[in-house]
Each structure stands twice: as structure tokens, then as C-alpha cells.
Protein backbone atom coordinates (compact mmCIF):
# COMPACT_ATOMS: atom_id res chain seq x y z
CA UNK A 1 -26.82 24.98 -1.49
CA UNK A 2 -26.28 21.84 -3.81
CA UNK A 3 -24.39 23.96 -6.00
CA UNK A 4 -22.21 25.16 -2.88
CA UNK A 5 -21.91 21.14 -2.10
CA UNK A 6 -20.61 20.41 -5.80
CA UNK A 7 -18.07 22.84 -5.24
CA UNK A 8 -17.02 21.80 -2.07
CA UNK A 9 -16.76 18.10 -3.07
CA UNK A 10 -14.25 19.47 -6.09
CA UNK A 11 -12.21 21.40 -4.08
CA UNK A 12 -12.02 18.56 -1.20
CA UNK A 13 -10.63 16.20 -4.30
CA UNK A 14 -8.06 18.91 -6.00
CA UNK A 15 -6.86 18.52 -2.59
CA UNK A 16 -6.37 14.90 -2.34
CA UNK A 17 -5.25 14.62 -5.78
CA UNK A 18 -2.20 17.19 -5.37
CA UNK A 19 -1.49 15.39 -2.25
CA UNK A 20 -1.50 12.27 -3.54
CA UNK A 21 0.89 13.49 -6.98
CA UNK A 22 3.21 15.24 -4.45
CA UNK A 23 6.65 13.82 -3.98
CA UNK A 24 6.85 12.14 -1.30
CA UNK A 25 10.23 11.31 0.27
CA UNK A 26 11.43 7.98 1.35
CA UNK A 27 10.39 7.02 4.81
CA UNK A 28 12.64 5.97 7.91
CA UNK A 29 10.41 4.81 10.16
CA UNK A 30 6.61 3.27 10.62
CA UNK A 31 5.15 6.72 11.49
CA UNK A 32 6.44 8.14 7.58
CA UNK A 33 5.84 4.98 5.92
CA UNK A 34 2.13 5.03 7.10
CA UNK A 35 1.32 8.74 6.45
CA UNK A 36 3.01 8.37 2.95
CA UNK A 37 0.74 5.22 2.84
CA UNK A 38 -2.49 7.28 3.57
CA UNK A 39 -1.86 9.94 1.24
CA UNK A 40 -1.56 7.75 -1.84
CA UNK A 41 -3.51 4.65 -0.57
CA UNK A 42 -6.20 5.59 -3.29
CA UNK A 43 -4.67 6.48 -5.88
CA UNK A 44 -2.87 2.99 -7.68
CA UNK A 45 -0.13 4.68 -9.64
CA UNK A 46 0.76 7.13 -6.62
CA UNK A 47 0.88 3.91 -4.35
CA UNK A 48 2.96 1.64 -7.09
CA UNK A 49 5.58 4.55 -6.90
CA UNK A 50 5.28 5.04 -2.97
CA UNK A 51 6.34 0.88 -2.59
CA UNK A 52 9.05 0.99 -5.53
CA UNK A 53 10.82 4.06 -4.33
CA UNK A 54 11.29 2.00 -0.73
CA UNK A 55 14.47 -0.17 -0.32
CA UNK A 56 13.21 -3.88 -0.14
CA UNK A 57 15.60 -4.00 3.30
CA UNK A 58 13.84 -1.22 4.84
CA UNK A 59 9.81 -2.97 4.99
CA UNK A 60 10.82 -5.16 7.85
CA UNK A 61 11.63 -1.94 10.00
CA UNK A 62 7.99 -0.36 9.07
CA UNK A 63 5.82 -3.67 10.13
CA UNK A 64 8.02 -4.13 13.31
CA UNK A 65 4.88 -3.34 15.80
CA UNK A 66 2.43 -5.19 13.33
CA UNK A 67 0.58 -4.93 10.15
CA UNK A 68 -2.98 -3.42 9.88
CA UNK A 69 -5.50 -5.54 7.83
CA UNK A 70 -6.99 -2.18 5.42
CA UNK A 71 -2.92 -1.54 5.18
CA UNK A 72 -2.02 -5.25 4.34
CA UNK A 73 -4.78 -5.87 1.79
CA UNK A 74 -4.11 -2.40 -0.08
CA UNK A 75 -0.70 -3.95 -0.31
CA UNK A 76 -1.88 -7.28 -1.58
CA UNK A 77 -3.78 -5.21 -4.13
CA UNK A 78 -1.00 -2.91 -5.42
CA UNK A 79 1.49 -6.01 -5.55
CA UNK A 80 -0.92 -8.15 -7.56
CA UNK A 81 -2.03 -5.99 -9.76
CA UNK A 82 0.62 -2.80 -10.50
CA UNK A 83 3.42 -4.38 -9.72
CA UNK A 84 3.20 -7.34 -11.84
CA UNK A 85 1.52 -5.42 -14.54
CA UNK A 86 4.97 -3.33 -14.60
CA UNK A 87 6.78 -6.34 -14.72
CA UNK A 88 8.10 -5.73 -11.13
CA UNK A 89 8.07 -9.14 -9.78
CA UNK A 90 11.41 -8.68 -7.67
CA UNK A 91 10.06 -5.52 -6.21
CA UNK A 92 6.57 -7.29 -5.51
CA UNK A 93 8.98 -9.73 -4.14
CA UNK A 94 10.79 -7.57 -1.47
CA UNK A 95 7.86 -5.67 -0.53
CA UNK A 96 5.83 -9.55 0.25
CA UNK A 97 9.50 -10.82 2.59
CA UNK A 98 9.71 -7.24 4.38
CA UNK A 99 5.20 -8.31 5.09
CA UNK A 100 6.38 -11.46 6.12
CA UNK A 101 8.16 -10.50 9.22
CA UNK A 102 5.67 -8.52 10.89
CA UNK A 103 4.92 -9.73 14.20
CA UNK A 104 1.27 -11.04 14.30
CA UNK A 105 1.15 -11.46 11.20
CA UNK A 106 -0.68 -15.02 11.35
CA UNK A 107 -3.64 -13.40 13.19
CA UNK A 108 -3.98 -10.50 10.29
CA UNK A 109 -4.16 -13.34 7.78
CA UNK A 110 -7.07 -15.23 9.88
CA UNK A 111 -9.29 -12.48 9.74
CA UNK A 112 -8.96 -11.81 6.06
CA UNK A 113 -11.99 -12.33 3.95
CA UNK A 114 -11.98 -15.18 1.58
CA UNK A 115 -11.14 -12.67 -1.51
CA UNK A 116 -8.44 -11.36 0.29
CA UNK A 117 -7.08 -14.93 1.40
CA UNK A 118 -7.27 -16.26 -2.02
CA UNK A 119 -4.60 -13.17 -3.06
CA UNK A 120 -1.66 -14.82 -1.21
CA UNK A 121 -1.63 -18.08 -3.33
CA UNK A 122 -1.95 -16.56 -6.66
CA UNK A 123 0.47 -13.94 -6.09
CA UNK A 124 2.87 -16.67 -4.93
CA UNK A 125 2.77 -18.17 -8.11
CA UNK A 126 3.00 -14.95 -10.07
CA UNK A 127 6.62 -14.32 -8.36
């Protein structure tokens, strides 16, 4: 049975690794941005090349309804730390003005935890 479990759990993770490797095309509205978003949320790289690939000019159109907390601090994450370790600030920089029109967005940021909060500053000052 373990043995059965093992296997299971390896298969389950092939899966979400091709899935998360697959190309993924560039998405036209909310509904494709966030599946692409869940398929390569967990994977860094995968998520660094989701973002990139995106016009800057087309974020505003994906956050129009609002912005999810998990979905706003994964971006936070990917911007402050693969982005600018690419040297991407401009992209990190379109991706953070097409965030900042999301309606709501003021109540997302006050229920942010402090670790979370204390992103926004210092990747201000990285850009």
C-alpha cells in the first residue's frame, strides 16, 4: 500500500511538472491569465516566464474585477525575487502599474500579513 502511495505521489508530480514546463500561450482575458497562473504558480522559473511573456499594457485588463490576495503575494514574490535577480526591473515594473489598477486593491493590501506588507516598500526601491 505505501509503496502504491509512493508511486502515486510521483506520478501526481510528473504531472504537475509537465504542466507547469508546457508552453503556455499568452492570455487575453482574466479567465487565461489565472489558469496560466495556477499551472505555474509553484514552480518560480515557469512563473518568471508566464509574467515576462505578458505585454506590460495587457495586466490592467486581467485585475479589472479585482486581485486575489494568494494571487497578489505570489506576484510580489516572483517580482522581488526572479525578476530582479534577472535584471528585469522594467518588466517587474509593468507587471507592479498593471497591479496597481485593480479595483479594491486598497482592501487586498490591508489584509496582507506584515511579511507580505513589508514587500511593497523594498521592491519600490529596487525599481
Amino acid at each position: 500500500l505505501e509503496d502504491a502511495r509512493v508511486l502515486a505521489a510521483k506520478a501526481r508530480q510528473a504531472v504537475i511538472d509537465k504542466l507547469a514546463t508546457a508552453e503556455l500561450k499568452v492570455p487575453e482575458t482574466s479567465g487565461e491569465f489565472e489558469r496560466g497562473w495556477k499551472r505555474v504558480r509553484k514552480d518560480p522559473g515557469a512563473l518568471h516566464h508566464f509574467l515576462s511573456s505578458i505585454p506590460p499594457e495587457k495586466f490592467p485588463a486581467f485585475f479589472r474585477s479585482g486581485l486575489e490576495e494568494e494571487l497578489f503575494v505570489s506576484l510580489l514574490e516572483t517580482l522581488s525575487t526572479t525578476f530582479l535577480e534577472k535584471g528585469q526591473a522594467q518588466g517587474a515594473a509593468g507587471v507592479l502599474r498593471g497591479i496597481a489598477t485593480a479595483p479594491r486593491l486598497q482592501m487586498t493590501l490591508r489584509f496582507l500579513d506584515a511579511k507580505d506588507k513589508e514587500r511593497l516598500p523594498a521592491l519600490g526601491s529596487s525599481l
